[in-house]
Structure formats: C-alpha cells, structure tokens
N, C-alpha and C. Protein backbone atom coordinates (compact mmCIF):
# COMPACT_ATOMS: atom_id res chain seq x y z
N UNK A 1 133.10 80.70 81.78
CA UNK A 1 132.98 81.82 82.69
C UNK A 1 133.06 83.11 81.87
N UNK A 2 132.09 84.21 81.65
CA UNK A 2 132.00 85.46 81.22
C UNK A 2 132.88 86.49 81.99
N UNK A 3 133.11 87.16 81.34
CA UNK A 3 134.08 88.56 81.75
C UNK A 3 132.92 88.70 83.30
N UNK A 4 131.65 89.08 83.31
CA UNK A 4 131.44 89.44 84.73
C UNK A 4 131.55 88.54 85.90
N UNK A 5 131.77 87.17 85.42
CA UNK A 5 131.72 86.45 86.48
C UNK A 5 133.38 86.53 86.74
N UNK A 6 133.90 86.53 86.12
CA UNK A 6 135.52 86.42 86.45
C UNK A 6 135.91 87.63 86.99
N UNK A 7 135.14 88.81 86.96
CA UNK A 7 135.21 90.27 87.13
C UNK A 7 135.24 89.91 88.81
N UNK A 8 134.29 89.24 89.45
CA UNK A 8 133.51 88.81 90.32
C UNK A 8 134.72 88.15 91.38
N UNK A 9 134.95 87.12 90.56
CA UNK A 9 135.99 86.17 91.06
C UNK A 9 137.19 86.38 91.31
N UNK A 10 137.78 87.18 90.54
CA UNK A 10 139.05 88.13 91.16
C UNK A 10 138.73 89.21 92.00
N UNK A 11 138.02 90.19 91.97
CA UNK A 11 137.46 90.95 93.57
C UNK A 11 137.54 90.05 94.25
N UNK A 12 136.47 89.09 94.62
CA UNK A 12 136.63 88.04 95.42
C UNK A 12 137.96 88.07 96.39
N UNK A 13 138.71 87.20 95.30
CA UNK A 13 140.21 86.76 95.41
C UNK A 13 140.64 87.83 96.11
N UNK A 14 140.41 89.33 95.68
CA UNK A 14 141.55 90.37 96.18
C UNK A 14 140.94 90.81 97.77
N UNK A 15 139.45 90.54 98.01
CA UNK A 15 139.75 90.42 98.81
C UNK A 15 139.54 89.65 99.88
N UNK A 16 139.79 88.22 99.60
CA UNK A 16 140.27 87.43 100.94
C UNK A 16 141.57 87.98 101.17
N UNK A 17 142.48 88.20 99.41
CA UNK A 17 143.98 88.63 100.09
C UNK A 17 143.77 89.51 100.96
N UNK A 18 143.64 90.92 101.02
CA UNK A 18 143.35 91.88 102.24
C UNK A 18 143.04 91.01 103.29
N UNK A 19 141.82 89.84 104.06
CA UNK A 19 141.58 89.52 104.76
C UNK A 19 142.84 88.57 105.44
N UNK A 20 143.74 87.98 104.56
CA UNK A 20 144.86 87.45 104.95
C UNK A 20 145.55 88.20 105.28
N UNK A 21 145.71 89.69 104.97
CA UNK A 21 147.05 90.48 105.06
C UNK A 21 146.69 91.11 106.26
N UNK A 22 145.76 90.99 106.90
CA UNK A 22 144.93 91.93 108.40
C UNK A 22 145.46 90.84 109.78
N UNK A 23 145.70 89.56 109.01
CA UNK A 23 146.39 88.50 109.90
C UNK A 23 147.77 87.97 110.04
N UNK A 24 148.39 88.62 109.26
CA UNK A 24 149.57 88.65 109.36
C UNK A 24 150.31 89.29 110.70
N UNK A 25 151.74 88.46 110.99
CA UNK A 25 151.98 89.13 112.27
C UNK A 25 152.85 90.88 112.11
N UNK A 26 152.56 91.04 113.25
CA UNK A 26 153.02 92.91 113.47
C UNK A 26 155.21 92.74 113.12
N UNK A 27 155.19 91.96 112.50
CA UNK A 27 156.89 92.02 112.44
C UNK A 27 157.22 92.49 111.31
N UNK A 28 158.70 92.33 111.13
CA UNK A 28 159.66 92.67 109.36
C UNK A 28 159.10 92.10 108.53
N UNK A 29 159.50 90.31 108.56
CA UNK A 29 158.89 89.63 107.69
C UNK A 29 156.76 89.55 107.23
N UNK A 30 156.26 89.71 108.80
CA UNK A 30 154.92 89.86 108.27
C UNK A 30 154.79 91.13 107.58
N UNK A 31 155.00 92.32 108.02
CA UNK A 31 155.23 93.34 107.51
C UNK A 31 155.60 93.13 105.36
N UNK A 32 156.59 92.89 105.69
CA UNK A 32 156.84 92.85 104.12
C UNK A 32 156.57 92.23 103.14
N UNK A 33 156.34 91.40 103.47
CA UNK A 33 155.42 89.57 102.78
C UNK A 33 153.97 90.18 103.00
N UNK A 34 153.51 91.28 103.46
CA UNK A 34 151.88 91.36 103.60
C UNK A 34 152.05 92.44 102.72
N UNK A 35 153.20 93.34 102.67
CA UNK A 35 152.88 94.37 101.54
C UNK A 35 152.90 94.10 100.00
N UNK A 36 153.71 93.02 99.91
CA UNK A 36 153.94 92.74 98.78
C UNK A 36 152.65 91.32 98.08
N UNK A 37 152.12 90.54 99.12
CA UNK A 37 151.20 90.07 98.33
C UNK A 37 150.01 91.29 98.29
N UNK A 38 149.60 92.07 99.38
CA UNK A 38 148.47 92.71 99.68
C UNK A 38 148.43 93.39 97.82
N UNK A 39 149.68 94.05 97.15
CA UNK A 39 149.96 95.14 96.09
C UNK A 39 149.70 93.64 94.97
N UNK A 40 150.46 91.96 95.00
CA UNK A 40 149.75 91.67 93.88
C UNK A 40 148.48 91.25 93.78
N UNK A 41 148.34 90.69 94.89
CA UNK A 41 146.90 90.06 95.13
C UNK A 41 145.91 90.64 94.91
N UNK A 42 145.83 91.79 95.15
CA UNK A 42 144.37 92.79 94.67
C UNK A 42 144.87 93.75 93.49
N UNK A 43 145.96 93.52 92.41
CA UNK A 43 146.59 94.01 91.32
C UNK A 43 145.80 92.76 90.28
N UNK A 44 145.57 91.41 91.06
CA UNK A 44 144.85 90.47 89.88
C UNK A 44 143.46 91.21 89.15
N UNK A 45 142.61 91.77 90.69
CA UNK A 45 141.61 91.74 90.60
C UNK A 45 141.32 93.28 89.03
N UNK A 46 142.35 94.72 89.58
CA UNK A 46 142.28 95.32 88.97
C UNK A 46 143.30 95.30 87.62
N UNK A 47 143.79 94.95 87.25
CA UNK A 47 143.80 94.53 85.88
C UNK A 47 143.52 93.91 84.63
N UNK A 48 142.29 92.81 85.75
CA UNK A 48 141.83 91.97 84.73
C UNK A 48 140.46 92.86 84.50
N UNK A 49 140.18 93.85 85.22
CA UNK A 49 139.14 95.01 84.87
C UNK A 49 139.70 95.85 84.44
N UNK A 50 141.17 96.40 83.91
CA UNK A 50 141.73 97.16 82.57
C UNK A 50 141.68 96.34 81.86
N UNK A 51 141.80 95.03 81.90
CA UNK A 51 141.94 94.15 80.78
C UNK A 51 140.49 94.03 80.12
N UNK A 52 139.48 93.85 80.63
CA UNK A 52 138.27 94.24 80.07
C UNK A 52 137.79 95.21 78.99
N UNK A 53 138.85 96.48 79.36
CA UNK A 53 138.27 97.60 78.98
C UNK A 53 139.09 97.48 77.38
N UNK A 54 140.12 96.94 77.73
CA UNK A 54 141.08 97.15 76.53
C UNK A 54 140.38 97.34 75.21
N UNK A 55 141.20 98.12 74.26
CA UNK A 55 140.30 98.80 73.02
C UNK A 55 141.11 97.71 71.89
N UNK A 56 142.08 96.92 71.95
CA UNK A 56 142.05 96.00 70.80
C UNK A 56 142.32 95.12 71.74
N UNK A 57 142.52 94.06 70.47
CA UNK A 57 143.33 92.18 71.19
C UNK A 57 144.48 92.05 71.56
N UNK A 58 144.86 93.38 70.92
CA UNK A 58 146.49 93.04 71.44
C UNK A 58 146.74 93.81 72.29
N UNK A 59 145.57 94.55 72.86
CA UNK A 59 146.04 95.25 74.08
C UNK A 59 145.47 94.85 75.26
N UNK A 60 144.33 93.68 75.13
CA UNK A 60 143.99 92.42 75.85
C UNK A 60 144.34 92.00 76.37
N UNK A 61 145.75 91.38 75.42
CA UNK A 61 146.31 90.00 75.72
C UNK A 61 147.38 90.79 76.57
N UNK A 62 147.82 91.97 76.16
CA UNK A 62 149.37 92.74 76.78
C UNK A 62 148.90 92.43 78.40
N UNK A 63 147.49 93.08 78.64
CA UNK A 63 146.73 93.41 80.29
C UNK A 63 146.81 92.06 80.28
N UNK A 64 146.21 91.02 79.63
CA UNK A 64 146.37 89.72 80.45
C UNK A 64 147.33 89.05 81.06
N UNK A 65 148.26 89.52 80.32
CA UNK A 65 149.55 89.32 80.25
C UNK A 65 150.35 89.48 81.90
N UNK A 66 150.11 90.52 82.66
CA UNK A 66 149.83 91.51 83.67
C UNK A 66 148.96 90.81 84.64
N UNK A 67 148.03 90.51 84.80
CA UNK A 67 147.02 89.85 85.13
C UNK A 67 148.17 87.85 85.64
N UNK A 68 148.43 87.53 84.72
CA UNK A 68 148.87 86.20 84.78
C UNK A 68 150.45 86.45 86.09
N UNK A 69 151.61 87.26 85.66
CA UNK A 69 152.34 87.63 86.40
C UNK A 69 152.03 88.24 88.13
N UNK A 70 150.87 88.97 87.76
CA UNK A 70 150.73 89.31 89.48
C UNK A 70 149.93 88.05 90.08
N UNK A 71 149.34 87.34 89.16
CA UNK A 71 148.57 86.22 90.13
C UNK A 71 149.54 85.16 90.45
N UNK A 72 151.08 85.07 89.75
CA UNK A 72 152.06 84.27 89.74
C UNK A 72 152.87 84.56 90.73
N UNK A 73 153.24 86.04 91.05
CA UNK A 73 153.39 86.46 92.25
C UNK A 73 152.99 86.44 93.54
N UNK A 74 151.67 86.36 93.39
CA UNK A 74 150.47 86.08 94.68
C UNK A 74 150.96 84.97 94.82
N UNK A 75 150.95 83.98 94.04
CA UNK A 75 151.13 82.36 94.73
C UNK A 75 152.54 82.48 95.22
N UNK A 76 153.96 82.75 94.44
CA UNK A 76 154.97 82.95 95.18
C UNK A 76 154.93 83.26 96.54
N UNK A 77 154.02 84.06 97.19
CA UNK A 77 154.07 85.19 98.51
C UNK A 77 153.11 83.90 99.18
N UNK A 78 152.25 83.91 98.84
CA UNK A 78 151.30 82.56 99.12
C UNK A 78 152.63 81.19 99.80
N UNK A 79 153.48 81.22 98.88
CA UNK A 79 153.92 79.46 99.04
C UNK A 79 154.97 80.45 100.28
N UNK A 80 155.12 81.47 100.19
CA UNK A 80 156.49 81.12 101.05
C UNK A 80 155.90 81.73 102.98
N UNK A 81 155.00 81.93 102.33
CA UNK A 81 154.25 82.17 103.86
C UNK A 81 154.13 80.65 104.59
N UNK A 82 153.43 80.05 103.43
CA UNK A 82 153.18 78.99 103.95
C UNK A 82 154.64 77.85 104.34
N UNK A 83 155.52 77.85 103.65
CA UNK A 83 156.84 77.40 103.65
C UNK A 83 157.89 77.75 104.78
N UNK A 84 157.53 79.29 105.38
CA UNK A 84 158.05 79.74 106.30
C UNK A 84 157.46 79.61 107.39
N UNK A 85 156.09 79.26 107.35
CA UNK A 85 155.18 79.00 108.46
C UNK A 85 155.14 80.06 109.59
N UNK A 86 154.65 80.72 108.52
CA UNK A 86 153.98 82.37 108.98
C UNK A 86 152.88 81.99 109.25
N UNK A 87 151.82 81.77 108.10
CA UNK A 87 150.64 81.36 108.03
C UNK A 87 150.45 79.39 107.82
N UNK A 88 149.83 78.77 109.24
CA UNK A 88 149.60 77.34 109.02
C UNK A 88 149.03 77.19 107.43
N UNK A 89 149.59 76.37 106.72
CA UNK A 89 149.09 75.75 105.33
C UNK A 89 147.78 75.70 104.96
N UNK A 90 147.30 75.18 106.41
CA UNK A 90 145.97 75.01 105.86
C UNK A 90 145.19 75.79 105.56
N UNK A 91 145.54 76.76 106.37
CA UNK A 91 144.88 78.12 106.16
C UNK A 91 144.83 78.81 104.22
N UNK A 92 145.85 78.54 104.52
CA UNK A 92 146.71 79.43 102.62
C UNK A 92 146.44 78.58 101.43
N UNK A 93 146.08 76.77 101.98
CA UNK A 93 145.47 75.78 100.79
C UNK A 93 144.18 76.56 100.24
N UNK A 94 143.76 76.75 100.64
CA UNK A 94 142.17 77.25 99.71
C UNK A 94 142.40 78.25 98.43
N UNK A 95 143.33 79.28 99.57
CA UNK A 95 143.61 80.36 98.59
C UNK A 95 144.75 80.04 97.29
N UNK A 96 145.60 79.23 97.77
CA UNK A 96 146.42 79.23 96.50
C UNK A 96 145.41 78.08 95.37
N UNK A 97 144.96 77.29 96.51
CA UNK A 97 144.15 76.65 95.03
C UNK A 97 143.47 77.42 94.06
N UNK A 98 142.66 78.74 94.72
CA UNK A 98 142.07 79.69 93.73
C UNK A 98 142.84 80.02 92.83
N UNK A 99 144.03 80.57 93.65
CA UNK A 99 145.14 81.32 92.62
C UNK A 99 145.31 80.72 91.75
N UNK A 100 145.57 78.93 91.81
CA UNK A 100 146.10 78.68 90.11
C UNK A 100 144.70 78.55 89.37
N UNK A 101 143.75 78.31 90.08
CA UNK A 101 142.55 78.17 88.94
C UNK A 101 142.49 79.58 88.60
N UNK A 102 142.65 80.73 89.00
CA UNK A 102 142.66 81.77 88.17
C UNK A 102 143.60 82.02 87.21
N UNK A 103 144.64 81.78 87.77
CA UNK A 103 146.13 81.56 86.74
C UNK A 103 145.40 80.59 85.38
N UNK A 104 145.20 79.46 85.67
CA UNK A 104 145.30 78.48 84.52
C UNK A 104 143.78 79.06 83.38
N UNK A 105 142.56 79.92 84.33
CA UNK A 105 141.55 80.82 83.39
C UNK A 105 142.45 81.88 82.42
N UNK A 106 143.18 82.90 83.30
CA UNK A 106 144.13 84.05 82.36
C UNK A 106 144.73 83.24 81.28
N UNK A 107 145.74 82.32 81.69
CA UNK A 107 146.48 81.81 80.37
C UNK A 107 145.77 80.87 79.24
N UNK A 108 144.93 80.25 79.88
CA UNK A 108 143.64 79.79 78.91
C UNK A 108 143.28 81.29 78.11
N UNK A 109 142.87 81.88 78.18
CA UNK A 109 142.34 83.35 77.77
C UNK A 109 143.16 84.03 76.74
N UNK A 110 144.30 83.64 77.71
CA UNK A 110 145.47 84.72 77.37
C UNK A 110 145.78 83.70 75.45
N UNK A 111 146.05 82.48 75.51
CA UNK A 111 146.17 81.63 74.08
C UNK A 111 145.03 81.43 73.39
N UNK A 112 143.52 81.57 73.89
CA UNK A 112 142.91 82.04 73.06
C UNK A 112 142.31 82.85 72.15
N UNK A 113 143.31 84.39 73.01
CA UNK A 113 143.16 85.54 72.41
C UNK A 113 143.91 85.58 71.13
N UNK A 114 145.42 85.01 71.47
CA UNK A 114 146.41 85.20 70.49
C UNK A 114 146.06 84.14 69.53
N UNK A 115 145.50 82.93 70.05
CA UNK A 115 144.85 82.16 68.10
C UNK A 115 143.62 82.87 67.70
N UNK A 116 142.92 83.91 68.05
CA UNK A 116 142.16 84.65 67.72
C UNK A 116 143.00 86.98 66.97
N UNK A 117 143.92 86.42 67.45
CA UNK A 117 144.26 87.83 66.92
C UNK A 117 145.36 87.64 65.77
N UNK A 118 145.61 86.48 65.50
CA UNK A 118 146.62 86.03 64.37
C UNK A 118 145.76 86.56 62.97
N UNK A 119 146.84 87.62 62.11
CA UNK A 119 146.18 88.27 60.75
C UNK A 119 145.42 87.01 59.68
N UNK A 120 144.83 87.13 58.84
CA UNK A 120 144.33 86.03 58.32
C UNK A 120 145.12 86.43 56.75
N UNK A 121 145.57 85.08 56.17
CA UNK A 121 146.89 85.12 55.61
C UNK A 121 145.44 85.97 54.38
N UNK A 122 146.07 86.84 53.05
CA UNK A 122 145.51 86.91 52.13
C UNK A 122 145.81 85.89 50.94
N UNK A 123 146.65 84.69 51.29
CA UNK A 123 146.69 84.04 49.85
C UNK A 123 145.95 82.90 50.43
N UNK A 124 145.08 82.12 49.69
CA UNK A 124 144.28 80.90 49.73
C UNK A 124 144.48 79.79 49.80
N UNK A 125 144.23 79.32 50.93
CA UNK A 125 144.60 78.12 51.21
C UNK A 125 144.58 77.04 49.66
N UNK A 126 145.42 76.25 48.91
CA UNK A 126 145.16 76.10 47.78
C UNK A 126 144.33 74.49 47.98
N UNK A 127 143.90 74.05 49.12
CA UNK A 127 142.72 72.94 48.97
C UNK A 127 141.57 73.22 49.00
C-alpha cells in the first residue's frame, strides 16, 4: 500500500468515526466517549498526513509514532463502547477490524523505517 492509498484509508477511517459519533446517544457517557474517540479517530487520519510530509526518518517515525497511539486509542473507545453496550458489537466489528489493520500497517512502517534509518557502521564488515 503507497502513502496515497493509506492517505485514502485513514480519511476513510476518520470518517466513518464521525459517522459513528453522529449516533451516539444525547447522554454523559455518549457525550464523552464520542468526544474522545471523534478527537482520536480522525487524529489517525491527520497525522499520518504530517507524517507524510515529514522532512527526515526520524521525524517519520516520531509522527508515526503518533499515528500508532491515537489509532490505539480509537480501538480502546471502540472496545468499550462496545463492552458497555452503547453501540451493539456488531455494529463497531467492522470498524475495529479496520483499526487494527491500520494499527498493524503504522507499526509495520513504523520498524521498517527504523531498520532503514540505522547509521551505516564506517568500519567493514571484515568478511
């Protein structure tokens, strides 16, 4: 998957979240459980588009870094909706399945950046 398609796929993501957070009920708990995934859930989408922009690898991996935590959060808010049975499960299965396949793309990303940004030693391998 290329940076635009994943660009793609987290918008996406951020916003079914919005479309989940418009269904949430008018109470405390919907109320606060909708503010707080609504801020990570569409925080995936825009960071992994700072993370794009980033001007080295190690400032990549920092945004990816960012990127992996709010989508880790989303599923938190995700499981306990569903756990509290705010939102029926079935409803919230689709979406958290996205969530970890996006999760498990970032941290894929995220360890291929860092075996790619490791200095290259100057003494020679002696074989």
């Amino acid at each position: 998957m290329n940076r635009r398609e994943m660009k793609g796929r987290t918008k996406e993501f951020a916003k079914r979240i919005v479309r989940l957070c418009r269904t949430l009920p008018n109470n405390r708990e919907g109320r606060l459980i909708g503010n707080q995934i609504f801020r990570s859930g569409t925080s995936v989408a825009a960071n992994y588009r700072a993370a794009c922009r980033a001007r080295s690898k190690a400032e990549f991996i920092s945004k990816m870094t960012i990127v992996e935590e709010e989508a880790d959060e989303t599923l938190f808010w995700l499981e306990m909706l569903s756990e509290m049975e705010i939102v029926n499960s079935d409803l919230l299965n689709p979406l958290m399945s996205e969530n970890n396949e996006i999760v498990s793309i970032i941290v894929s990303s995220i360890k291929t950046a860092k075996v790619n940004n490791k200095p290259k030693s100057a003494i020679p391998n002696p074989k």
